[in-house]
C-alpha atoms as a PDB file:
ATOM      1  CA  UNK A   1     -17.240   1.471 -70.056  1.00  0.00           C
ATOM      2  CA  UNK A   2     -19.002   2.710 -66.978  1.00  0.00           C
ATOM      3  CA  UNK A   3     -17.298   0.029 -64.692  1.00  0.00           C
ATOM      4  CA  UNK A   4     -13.650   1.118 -65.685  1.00  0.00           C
ATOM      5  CA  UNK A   5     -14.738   4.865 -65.486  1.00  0.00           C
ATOM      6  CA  UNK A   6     -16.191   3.677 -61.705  1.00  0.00           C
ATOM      7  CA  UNK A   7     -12.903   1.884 -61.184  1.00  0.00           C
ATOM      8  CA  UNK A   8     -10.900   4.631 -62.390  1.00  0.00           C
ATOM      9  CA  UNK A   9     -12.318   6.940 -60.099  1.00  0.00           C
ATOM     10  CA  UNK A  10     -12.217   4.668 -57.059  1.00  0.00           C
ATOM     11  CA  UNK A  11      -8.438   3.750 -57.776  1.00  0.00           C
ATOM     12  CA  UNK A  12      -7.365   7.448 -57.948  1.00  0.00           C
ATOM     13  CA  UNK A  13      -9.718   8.571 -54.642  1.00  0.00           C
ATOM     14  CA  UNK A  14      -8.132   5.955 -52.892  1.00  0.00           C
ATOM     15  CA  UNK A  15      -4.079   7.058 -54.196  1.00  0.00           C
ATOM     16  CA  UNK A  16      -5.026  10.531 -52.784  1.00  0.00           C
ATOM     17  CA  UNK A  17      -6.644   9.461 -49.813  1.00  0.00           C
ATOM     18  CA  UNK A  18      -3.459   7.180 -49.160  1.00  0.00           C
ATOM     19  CA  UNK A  19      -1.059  10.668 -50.131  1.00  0.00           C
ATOM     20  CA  UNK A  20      -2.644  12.868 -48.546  1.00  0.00           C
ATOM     21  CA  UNK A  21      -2.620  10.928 -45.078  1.00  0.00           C
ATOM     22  CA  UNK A  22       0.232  12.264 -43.438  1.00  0.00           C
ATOM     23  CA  UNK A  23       2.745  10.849 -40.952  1.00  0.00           C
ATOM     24  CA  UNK A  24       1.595  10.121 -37.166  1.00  0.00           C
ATOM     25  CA  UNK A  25       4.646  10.600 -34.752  1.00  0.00           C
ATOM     26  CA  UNK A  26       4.067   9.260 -30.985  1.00  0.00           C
ATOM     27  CA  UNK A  27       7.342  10.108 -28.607  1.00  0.00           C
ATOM     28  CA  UNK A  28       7.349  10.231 -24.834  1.00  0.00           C
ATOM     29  CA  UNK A  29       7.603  13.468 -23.428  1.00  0.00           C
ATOM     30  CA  UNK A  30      10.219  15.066 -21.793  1.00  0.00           C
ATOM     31  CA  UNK A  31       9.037  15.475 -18.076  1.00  0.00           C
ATOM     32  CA  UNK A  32       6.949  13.038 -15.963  1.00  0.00           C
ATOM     33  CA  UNK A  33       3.437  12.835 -16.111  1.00  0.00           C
ATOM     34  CA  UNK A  34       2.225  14.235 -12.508  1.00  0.00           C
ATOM     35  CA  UNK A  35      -1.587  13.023 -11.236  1.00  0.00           C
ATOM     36  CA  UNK A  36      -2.444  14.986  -8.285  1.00  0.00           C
ATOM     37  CA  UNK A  37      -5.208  13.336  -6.161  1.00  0.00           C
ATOM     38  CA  UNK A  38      -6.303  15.345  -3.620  1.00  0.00           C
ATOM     39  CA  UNK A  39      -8.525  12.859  -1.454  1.00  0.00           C
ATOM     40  CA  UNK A  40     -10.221  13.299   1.481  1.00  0.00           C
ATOM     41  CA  UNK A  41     -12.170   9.926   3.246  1.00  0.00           C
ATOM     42  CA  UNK A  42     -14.042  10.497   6.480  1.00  0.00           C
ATOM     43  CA  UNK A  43     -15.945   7.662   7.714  1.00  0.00           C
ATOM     44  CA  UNK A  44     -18.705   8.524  10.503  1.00  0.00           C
ATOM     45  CA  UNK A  45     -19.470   4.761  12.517  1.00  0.00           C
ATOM     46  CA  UNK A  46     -22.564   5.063  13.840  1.00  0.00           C
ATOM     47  CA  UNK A  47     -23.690   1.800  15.997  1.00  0.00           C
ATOM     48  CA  UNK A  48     -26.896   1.374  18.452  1.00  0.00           C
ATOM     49  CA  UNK A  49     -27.476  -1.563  20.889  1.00  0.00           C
ATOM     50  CA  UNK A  50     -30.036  -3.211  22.073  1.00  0.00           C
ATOM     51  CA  UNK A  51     -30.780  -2.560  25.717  1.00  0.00           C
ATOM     52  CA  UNK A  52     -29.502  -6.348  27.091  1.00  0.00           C
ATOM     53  CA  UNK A  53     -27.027  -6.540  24.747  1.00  0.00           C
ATOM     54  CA  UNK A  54     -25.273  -2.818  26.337  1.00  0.00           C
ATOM     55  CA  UNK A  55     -25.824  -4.354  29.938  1.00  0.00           C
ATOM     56  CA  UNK A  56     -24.102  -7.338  28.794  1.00  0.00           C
ATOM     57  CA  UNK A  57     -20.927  -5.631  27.576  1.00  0.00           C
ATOM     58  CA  UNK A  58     -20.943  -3.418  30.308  1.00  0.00           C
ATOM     59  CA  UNK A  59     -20.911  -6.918  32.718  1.00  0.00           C
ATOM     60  CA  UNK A  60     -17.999  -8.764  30.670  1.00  0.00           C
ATOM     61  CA  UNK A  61     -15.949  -5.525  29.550  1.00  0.00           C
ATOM     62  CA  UNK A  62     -13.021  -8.386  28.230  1.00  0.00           C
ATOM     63  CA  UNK A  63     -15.884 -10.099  26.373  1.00  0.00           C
ATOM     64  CA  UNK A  64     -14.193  -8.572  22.921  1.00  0.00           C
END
């Protein structure tokens, strides 16, 4: 008797549940979706040669 009262109880839980869930609606909306990215990229180079290595660019200036 307690396993039909159990299942009883579970069945009708469950029917509620399963009522009581509502409806979900999903529609696209009515004016475009607008992503502002305001992005700013500075880059800073920052480059050192070695002393023979200047005096040879400085030689050959056509060498790149």
């Amino acid at each position: 008797m307690t396993d039909s009262v159990t299942m009883l109880k579970a069945l009708m839980i469950g029917g509620t549940a399963c009522l009581a869930g509502g409806c979900v609606n999903v529609a696209a909306p009515d004016k475009p979706i607008v992503i502002n990215l305001n992005i700013n990229i500075t880059q800073e180079v920052v480059y050192r040669l070695d002393g023979e290595a200047k005096t040879l660019i400085q030689d050959n200036p056509g060498i790149f």
